[in-house]
PDB file of N, CA and C in Angstrom:
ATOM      1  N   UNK A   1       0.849  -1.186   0.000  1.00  0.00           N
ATOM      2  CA  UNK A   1       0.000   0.000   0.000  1.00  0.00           C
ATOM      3  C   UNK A   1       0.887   1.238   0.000  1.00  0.00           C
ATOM      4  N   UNK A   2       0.289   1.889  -0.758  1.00  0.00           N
ATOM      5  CA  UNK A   2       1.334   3.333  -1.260  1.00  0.00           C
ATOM      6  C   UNK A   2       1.402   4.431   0.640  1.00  0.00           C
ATOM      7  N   UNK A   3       1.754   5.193   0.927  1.00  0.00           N
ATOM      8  CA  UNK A   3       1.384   6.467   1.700  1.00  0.00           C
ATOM      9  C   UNK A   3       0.700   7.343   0.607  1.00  0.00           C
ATOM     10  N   UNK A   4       0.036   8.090   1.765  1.00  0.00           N
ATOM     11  CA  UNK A   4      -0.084   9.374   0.750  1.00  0.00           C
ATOM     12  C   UNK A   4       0.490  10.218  -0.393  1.00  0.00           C
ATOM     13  N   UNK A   5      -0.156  10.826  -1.075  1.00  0.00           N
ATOM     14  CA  UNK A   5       0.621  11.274  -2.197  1.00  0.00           C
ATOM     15  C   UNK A   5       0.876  12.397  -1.443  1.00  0.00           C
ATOM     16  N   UNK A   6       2.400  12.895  -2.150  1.00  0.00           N
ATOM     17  CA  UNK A   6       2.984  13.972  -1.316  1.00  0.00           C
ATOM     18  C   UNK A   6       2.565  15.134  -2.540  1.00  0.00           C
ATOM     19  N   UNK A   7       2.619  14.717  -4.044  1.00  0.00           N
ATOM     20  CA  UNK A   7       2.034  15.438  -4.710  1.00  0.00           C
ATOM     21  C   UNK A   7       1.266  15.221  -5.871  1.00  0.00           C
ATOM     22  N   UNK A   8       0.252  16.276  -6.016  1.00  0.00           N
ATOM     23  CA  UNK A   8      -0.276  15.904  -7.282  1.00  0.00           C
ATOM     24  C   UNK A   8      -0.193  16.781  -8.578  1.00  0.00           C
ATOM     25  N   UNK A   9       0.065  16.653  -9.691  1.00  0.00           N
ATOM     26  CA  UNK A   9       0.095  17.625 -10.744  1.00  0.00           C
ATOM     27  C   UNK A   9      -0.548  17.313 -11.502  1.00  0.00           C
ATOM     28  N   UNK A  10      -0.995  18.328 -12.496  1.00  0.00           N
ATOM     29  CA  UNK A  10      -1.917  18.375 -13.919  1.00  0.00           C
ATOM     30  C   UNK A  10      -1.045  18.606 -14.849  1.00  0.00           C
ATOM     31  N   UNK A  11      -1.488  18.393 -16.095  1.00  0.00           N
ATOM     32  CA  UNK A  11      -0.916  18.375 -17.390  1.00  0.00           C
ATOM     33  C   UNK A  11      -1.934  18.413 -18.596  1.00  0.00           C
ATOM     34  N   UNK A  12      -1.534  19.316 -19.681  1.00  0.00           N
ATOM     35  CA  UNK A  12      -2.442  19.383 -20.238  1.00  0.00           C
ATOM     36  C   UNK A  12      -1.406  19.108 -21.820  1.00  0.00           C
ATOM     37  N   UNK A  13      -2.328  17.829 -22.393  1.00  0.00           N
ATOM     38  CA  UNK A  13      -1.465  17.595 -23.948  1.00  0.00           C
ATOM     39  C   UNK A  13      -2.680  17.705 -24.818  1.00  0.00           C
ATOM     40  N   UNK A  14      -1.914  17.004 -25.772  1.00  0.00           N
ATOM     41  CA  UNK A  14      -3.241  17.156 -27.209  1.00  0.00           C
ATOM     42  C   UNK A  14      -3.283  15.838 -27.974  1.00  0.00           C
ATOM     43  N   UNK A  15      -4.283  15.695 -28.721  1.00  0.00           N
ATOM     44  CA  UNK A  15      -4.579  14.680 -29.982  1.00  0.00           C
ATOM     45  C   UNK A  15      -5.595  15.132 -30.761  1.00  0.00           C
ATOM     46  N   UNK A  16      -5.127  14.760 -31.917  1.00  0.00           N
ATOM     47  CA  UNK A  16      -6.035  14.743 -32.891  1.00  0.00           C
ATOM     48  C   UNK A  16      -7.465  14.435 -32.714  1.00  0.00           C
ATOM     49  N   UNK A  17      -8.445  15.133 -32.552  1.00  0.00           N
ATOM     50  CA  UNK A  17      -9.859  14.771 -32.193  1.00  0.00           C
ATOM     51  C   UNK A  17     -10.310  13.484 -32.803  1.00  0.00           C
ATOM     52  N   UNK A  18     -10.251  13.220 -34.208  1.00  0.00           N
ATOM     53  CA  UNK A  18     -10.012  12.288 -34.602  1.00  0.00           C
ATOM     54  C   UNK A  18      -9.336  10.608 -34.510  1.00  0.00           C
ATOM     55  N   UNK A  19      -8.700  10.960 -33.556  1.00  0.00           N
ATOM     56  CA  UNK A  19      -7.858  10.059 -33.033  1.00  0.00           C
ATOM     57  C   UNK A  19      -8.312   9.506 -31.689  1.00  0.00           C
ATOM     58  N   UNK A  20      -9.524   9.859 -31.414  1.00  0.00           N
ATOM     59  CA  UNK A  20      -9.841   9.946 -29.727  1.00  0.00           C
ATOM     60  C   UNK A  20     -10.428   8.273 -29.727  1.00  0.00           C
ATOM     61  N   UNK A  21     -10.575   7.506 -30.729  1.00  0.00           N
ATOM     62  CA  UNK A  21     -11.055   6.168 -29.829  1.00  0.00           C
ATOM     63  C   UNK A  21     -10.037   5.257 -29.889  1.00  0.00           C
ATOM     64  N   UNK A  22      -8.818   5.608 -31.176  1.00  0.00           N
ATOM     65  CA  UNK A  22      -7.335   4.488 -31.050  1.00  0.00           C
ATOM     66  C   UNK A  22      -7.110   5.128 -29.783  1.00  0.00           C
ATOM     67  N   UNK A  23      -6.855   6.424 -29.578  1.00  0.00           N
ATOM     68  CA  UNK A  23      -5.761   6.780 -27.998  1.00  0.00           C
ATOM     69  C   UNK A  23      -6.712   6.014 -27.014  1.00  0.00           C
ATOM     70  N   UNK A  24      -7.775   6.223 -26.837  1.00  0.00           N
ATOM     71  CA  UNK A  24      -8.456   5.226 -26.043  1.00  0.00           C
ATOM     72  C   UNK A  24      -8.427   3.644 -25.795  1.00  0.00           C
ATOM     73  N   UNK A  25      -8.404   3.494 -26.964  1.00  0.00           N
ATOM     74  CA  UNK A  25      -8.136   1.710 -27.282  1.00  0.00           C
ATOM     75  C   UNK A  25      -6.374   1.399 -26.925  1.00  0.00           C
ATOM     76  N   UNK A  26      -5.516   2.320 -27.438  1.00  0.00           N
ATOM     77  CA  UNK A  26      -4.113   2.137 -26.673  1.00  0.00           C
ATOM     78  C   UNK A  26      -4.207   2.085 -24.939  1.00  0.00           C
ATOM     79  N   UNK A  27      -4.707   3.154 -24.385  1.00  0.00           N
ATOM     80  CA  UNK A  27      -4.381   3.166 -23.193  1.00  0.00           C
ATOM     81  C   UNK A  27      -5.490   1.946 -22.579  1.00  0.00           C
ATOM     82  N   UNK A  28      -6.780   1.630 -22.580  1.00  0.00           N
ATOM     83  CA  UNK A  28      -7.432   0.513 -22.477  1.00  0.00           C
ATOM     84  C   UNK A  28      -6.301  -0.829 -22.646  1.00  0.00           C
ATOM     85  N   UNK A  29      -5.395  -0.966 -23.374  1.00  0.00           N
ATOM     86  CA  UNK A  29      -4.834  -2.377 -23.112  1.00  0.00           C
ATOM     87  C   UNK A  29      -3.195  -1.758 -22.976  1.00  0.00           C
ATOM     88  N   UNK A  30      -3.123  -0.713 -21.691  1.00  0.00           N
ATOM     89  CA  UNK A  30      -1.625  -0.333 -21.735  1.00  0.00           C
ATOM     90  C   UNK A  30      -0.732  -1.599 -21.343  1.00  0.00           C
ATOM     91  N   UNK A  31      -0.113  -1.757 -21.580  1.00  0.00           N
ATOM     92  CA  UNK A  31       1.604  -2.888 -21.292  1.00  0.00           C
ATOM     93  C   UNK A  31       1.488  -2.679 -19.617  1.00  0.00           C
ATOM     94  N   UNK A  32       1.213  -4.550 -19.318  1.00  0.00           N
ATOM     95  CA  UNK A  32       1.610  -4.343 -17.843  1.00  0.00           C
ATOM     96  C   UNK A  32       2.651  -4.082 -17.429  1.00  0.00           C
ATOM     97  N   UNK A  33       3.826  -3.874 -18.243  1.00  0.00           N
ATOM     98  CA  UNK A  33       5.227  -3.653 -18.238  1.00  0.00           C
ATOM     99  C   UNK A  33       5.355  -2.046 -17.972  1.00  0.00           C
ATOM    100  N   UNK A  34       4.817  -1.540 -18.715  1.00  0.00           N
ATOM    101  CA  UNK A  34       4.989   0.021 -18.650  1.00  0.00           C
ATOM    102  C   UNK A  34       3.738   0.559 -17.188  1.00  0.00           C
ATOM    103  N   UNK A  35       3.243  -0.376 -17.201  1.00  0.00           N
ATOM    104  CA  UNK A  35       2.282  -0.227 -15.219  1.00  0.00           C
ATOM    105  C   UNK A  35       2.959  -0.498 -14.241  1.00  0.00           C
ATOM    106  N   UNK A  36       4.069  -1.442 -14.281  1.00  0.00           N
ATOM    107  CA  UNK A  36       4.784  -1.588 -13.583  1.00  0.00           C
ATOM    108  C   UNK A  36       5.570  -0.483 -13.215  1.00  0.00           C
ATOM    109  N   UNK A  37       6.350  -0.313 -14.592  1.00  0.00           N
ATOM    110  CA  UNK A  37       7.215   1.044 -14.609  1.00  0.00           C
ATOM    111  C   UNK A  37       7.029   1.889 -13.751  1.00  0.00           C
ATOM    112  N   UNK A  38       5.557   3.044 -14.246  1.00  0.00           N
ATOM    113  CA  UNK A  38       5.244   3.834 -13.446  1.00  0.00           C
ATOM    114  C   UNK A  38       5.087   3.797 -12.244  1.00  0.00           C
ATOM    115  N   UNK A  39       4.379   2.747 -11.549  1.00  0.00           N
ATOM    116  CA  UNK A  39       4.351   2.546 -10.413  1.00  0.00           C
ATOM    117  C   UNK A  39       5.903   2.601  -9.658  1.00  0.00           C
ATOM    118  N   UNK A  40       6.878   1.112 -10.280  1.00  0.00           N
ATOM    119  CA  UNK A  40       8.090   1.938  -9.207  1.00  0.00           C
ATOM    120  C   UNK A  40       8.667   2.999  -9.019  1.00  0.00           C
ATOM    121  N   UNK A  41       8.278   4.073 -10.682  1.00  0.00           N
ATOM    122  CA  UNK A  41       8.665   4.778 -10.455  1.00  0.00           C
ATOM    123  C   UNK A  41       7.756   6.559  -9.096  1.00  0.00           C
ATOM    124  N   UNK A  42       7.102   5.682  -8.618  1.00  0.00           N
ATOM    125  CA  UNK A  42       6.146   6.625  -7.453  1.00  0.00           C
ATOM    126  C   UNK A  42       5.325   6.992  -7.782  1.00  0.00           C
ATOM    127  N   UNK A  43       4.466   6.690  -8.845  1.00  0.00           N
ATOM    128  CA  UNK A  43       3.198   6.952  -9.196  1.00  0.00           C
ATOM    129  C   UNK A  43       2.115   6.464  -8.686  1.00  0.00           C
ATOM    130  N   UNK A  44       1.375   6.876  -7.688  1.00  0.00           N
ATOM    131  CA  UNK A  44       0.391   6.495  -7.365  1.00  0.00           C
ATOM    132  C   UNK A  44      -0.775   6.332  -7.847  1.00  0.00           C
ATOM    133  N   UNK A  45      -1.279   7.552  -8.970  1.00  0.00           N
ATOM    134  CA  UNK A  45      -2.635   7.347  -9.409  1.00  0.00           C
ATOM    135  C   UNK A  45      -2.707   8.296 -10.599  1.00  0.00           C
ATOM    136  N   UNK A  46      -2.833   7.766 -11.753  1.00  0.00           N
ATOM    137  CA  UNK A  46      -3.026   8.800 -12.608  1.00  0.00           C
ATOM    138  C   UNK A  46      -3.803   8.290 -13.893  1.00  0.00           C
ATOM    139  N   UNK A  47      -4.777   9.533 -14.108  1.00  0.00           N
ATOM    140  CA  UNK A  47      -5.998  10.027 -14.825  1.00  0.00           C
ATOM    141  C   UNK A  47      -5.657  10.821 -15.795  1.00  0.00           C
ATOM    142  N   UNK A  48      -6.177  10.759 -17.678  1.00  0.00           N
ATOM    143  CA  UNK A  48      -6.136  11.487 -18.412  1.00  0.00           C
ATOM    144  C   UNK A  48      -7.914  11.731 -18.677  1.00  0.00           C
ATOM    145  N   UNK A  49      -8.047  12.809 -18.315  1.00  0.00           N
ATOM    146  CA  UNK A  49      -9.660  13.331 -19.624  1.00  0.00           C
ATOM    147  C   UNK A  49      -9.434  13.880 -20.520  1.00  0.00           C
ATOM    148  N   UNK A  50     -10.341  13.434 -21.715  1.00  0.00           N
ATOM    149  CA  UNK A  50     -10.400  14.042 -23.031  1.00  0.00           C
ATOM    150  C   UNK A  50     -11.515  15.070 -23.465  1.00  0.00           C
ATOM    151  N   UNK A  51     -10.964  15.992 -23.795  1.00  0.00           N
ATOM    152  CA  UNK A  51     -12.515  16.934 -24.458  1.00  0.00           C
ATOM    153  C   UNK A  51     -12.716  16.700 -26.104  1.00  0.00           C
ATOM    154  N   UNK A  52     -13.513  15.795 -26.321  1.00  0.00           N
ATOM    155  CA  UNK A  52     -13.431  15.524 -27.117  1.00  0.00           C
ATOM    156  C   UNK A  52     -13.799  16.588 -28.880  1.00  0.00           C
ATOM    157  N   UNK A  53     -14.106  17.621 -28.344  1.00  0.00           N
ATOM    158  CA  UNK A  53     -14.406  18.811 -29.409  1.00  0.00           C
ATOM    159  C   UNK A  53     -12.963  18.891 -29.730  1.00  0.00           C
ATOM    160  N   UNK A  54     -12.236  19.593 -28.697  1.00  0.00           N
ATOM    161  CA  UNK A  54     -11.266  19.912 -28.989  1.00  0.00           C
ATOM    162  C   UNK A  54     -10.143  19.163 -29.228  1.00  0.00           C
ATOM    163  N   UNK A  55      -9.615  17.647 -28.587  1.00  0.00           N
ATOM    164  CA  UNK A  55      -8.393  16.742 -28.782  1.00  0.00           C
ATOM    165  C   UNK A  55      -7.796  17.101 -27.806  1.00  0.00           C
ATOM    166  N   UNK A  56      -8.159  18.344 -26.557  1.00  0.00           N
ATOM    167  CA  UNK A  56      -7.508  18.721 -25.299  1.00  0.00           C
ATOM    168  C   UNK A  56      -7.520  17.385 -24.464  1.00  0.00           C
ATOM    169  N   UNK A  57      -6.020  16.968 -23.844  1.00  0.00           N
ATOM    170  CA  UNK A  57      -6.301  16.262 -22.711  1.00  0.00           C
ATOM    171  C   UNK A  57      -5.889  16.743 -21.101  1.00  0.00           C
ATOM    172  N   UNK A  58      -6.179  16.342 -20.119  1.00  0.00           N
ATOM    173  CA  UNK A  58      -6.536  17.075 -19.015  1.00  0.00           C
ATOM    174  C   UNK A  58      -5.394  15.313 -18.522  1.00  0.00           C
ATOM    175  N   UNK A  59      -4.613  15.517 -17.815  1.00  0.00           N
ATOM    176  CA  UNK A  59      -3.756  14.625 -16.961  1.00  0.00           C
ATOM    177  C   UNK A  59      -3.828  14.955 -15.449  1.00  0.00           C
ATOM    178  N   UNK A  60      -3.992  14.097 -14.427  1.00  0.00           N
ATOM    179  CA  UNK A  60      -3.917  14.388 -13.050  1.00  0.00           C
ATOM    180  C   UNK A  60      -2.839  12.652 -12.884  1.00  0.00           C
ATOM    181  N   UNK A  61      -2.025  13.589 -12.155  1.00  0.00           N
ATOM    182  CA  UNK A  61      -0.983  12.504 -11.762  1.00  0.00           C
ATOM    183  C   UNK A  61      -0.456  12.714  -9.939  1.00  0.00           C
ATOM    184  N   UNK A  62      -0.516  11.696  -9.326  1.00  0.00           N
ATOM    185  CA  UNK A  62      -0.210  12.078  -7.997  1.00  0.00           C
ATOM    186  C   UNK A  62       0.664  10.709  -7.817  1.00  0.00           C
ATOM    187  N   UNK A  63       1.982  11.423  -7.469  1.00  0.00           N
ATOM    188  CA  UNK A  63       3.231  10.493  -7.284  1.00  0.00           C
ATOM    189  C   UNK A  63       3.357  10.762  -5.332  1.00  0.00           C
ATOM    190  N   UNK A  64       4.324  10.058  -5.305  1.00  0.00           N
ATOM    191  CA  UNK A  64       5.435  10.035  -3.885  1.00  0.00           C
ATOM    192  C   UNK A  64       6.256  11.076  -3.921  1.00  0.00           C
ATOM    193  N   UNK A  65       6.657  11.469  -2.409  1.00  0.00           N
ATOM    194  CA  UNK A  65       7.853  12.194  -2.199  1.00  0.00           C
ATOM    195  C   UNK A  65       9.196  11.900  -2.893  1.00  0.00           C
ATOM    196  N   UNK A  66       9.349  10.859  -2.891  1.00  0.00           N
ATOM    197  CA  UNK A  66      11.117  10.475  -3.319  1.00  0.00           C
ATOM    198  C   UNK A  66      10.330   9.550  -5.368  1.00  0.00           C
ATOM    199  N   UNK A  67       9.508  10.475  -5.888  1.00  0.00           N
ATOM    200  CA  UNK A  67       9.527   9.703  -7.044  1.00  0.00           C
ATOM    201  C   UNK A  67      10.384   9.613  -7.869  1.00  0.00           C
ATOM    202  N   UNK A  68      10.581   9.128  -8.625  1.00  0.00           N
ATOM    203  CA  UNK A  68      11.899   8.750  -9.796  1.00  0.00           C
ATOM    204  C   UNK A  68      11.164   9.036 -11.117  1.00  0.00           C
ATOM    205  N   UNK A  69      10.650   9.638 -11.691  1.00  0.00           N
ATOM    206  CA  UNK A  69       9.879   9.761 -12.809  1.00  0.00           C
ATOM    207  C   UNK A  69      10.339  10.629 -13.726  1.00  0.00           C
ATOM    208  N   UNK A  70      11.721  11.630 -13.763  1.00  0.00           N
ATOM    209  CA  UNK A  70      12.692  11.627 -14.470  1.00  0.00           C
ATOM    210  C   UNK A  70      13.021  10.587 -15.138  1.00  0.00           C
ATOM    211  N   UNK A  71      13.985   9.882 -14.530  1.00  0.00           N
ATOM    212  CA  UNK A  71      14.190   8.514 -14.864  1.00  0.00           C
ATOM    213  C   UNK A  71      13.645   7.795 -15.976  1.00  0.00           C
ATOM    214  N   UNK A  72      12.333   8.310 -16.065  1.00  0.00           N
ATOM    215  CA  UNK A  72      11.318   7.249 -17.217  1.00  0.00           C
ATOM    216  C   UNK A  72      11.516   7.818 -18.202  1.00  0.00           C
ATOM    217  N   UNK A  73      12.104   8.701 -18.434  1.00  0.00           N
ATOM    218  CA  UNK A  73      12.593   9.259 -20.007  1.00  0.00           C
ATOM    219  C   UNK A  73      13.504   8.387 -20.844  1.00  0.00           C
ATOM    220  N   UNK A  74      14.681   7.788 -19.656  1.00  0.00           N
ATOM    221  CA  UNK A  74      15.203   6.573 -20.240  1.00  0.00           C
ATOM    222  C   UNK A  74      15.327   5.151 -20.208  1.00  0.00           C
ATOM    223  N   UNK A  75      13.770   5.260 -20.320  1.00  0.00           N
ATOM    224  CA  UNK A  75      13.083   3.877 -19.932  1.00  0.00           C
ATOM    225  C   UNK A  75      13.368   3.280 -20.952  1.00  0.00           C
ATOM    226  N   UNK A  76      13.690   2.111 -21.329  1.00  0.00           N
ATOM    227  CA  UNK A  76      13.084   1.702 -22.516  1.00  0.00           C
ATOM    228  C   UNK A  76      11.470   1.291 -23.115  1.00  0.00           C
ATOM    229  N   UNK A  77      10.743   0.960 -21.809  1.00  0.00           N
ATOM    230  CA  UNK A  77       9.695   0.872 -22.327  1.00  0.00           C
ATOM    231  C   UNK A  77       9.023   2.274 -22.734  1.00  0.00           C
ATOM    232  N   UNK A  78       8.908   2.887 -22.164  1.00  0.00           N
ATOM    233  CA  UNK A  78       8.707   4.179 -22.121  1.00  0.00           C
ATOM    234  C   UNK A  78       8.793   4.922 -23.116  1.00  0.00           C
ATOM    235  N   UNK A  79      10.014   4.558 -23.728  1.00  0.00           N
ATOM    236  CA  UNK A  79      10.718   5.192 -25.090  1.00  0.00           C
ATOM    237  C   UNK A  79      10.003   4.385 -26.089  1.00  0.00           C
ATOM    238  N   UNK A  80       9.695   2.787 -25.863  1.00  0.00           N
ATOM    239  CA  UNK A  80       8.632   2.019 -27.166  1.00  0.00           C
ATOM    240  C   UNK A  80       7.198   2.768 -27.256  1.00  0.00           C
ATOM    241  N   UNK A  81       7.215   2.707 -25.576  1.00  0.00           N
ATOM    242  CA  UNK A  81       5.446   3.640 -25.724  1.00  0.00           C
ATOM    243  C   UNK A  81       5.516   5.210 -26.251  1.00  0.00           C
ATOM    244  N   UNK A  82       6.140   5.733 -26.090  1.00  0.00           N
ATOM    245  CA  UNK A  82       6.560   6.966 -26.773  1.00  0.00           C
ATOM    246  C   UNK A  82       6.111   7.167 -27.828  1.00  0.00           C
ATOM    247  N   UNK A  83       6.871   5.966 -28.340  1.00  0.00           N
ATOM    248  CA  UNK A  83       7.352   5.467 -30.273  1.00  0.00           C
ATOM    249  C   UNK A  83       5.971   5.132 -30.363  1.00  0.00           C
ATOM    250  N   UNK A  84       5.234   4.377 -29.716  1.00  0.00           N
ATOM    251  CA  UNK A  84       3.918   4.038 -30.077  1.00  0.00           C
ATOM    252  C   UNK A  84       2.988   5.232 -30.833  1.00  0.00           C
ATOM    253  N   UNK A  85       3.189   5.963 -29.326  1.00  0.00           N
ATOM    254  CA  UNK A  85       1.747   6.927 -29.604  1.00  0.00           C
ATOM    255  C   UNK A  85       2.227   8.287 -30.605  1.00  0.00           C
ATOM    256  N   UNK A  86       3.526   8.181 -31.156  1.00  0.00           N
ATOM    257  CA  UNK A  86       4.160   8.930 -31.782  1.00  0.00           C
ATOM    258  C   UNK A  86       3.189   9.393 -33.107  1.00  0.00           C
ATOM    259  N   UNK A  87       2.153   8.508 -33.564  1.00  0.00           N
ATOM    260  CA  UNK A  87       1.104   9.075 -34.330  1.00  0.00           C
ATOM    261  C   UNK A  87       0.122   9.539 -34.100  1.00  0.00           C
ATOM    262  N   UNK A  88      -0.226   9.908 -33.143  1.00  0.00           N
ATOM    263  CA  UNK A  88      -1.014  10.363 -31.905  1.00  0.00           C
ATOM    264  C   UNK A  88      -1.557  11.737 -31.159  1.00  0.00           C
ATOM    265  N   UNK A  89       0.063  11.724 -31.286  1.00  0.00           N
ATOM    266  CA  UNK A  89       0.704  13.041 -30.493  1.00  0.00           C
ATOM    267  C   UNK A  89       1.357  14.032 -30.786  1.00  0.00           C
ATOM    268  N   UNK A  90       1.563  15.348 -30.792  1.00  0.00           N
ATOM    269  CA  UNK A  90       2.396  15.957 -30.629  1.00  0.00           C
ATOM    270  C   UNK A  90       3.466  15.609 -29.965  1.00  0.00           C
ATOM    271  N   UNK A  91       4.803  15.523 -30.508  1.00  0.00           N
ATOM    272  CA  UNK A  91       6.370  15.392 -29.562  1.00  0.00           C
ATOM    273  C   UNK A  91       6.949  16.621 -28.679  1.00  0.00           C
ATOM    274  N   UNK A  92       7.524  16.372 -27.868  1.00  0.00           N
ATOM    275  CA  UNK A  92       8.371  17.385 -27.407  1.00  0.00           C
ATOM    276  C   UNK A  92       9.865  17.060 -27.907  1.00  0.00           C
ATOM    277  N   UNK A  93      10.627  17.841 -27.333  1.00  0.00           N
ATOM    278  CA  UNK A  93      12.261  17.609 -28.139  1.00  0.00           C
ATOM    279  C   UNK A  93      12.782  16.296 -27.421  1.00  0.00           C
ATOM    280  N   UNK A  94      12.151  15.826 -26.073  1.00  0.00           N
ATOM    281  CA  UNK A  94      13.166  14.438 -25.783  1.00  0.00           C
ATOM    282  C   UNK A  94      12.182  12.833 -26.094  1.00  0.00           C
ATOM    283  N   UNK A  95      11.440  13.508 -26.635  1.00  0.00           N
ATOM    284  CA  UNK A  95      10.708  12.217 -28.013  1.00  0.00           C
ATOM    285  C   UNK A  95       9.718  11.821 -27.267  1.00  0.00           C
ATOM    286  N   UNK A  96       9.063  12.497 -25.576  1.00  0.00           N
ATOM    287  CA  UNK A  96       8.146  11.923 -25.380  1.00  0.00           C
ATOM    288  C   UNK A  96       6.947  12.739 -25.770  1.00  0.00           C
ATOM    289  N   UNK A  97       5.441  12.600 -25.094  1.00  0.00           N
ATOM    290  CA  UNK A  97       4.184  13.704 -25.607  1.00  0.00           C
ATOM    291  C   UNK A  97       4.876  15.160 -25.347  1.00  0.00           C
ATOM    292  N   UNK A  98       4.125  16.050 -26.173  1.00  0.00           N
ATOM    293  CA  UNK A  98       4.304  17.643 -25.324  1.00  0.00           C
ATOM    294  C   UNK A  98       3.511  17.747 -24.521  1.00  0.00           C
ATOM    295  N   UNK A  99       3.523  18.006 -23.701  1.00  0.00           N
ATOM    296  CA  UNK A  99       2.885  18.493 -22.373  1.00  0.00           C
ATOM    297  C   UNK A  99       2.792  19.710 -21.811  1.00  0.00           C
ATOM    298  N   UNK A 100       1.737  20.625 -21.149  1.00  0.00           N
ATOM    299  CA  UNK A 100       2.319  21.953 -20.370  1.00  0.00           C
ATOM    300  C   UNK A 100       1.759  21.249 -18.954  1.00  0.00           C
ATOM    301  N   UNK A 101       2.345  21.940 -18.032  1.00  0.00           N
ATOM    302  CA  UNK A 101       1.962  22.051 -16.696  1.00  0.00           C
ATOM    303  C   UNK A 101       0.962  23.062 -16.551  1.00  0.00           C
ATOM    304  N   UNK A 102      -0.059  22.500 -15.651  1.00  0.00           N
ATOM    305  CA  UNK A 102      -1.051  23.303 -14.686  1.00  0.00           C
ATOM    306  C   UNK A 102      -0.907  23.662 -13.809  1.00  0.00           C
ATOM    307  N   UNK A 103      -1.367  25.418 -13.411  1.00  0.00           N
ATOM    308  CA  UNK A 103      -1.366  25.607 -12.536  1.00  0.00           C
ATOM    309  C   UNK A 103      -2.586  25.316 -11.638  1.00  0.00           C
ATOM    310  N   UNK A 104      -2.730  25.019 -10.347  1.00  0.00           N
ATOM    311  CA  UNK A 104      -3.832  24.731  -9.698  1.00  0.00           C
ATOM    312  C   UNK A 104      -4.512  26.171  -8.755  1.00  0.00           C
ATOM    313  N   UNK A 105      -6.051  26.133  -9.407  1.00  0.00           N
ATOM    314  CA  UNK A 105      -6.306  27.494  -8.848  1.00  0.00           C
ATOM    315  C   UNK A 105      -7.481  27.564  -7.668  1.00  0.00           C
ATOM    316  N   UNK A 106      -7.793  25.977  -7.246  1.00  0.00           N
ATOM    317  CA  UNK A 106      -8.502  25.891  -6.160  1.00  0.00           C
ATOM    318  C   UNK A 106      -8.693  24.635  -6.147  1.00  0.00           C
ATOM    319  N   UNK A 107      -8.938  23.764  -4.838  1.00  0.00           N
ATOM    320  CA  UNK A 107      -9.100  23.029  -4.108  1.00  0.00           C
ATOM    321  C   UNK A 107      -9.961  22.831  -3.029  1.00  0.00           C
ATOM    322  N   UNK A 108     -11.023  21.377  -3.277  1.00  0.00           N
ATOM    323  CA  UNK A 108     -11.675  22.104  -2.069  1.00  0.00           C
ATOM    324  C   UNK A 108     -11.803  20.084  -1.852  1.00  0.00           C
ATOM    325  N   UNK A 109     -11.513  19.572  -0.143  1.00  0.00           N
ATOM    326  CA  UNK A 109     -11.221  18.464   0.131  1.00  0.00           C
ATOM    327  C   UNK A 109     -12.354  18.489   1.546  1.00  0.00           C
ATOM    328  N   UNK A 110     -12.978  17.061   1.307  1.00  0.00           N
ATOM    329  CA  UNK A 110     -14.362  17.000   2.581  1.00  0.00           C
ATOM    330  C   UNK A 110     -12.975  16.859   3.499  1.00  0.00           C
ATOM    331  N   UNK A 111     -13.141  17.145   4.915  1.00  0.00           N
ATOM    332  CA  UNK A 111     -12.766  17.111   5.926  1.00  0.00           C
ATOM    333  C   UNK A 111     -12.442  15.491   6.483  1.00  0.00           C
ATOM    334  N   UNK A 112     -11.381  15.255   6.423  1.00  0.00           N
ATOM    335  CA  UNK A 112     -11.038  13.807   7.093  1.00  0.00           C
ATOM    336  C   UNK A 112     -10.751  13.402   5.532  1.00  0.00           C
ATOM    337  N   UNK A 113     -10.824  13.479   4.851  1.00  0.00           N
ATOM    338  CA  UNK A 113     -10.295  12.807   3.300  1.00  0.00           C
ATOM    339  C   UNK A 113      -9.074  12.691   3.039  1.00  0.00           C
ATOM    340  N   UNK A 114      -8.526  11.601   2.259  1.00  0.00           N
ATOM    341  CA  UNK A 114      -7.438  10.751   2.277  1.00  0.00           C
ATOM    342  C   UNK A 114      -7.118  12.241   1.116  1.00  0.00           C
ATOM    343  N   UNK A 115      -5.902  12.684   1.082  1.00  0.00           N
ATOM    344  CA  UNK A 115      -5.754  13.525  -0.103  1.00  0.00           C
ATOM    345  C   UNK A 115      -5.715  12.986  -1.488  1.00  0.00           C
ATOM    346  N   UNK A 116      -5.686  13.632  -2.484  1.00  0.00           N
ATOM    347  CA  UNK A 116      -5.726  12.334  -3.463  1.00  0.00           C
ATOM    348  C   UNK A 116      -4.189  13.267  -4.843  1.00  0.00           C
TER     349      UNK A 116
END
C-alpha cells in the first residue's frame, strides 16, 4: 500500500480529435510492463480526460515524495510507448508527448479525506 501522495500535478497535452477512440483503445490495453514502470517509479494514481471537441487532454498525476519519474525518459519501455503513440501526439524535443503544466487554482477536500 502506497502512503499518501505527497504530490499531485496536472498536465495538459493534445490529440487529434479524430484520433480519440485508437488513444483510447491504446491506453485501455496499456503494457503491464509500462504499469509496472510507473508505479516503481512513485506513481500512485493517474488520470487522463479528453474533451473531445477539442483533442484537449486534461492529466492528473499524484506520485510520492522520493519519485523517480525523471528517470522514465530513459526507460526503454517508455521510449517504445513513446514510439507508439508517436502518431497520436504531438512530440516534445526528448521524443516523449508535449505536455504543459497546470497551474492549480482551487481546491476544495471534505474534511477527514485521504488527499488524493
Amino acid at each position: 500500500m502506497h502512503p499518501a501522495p505527497a504530490e499531485t500535478i496536472a498536465l495538459r497535452m493534445k490529440i487529434d480529435p479524430a484520433c480519440a477512440a485508437e488513444y483510447r483503445r491504446r491506453h485501455d490495453s496499456i503494457w503491464p510492463e509500462l504499469a509496472a514502470q510507473l508505479i516503481a517509479a512513485g506513481v500512485i494514481d493517474y488520470r487522463i480526460f479528453l474533451d473531445p471537441a477539442t483533442g484537449c487532454l486534461f492529466a492528473v498525476l499524484s506520485r510520492d515524495a522520493d519519485h523517480r519519474m525523471a528517470a522514465l525518459a530513459d526507460n526503454p519501455v517508455m521510449r517504445r510507448w513513446w514510439a507508439m503513440m508517436e502518431d497520436l501526439m504531438p512530440r516534445s524535443p526528448d521524443g516523449g508527448p508535449w505536455s504543459a503544466p497546470l497551474e492549480e487554482v482551487f481546491h476544495l477536500a471534505a474534511p477527514g479525506a485521504a488527499p488524493l
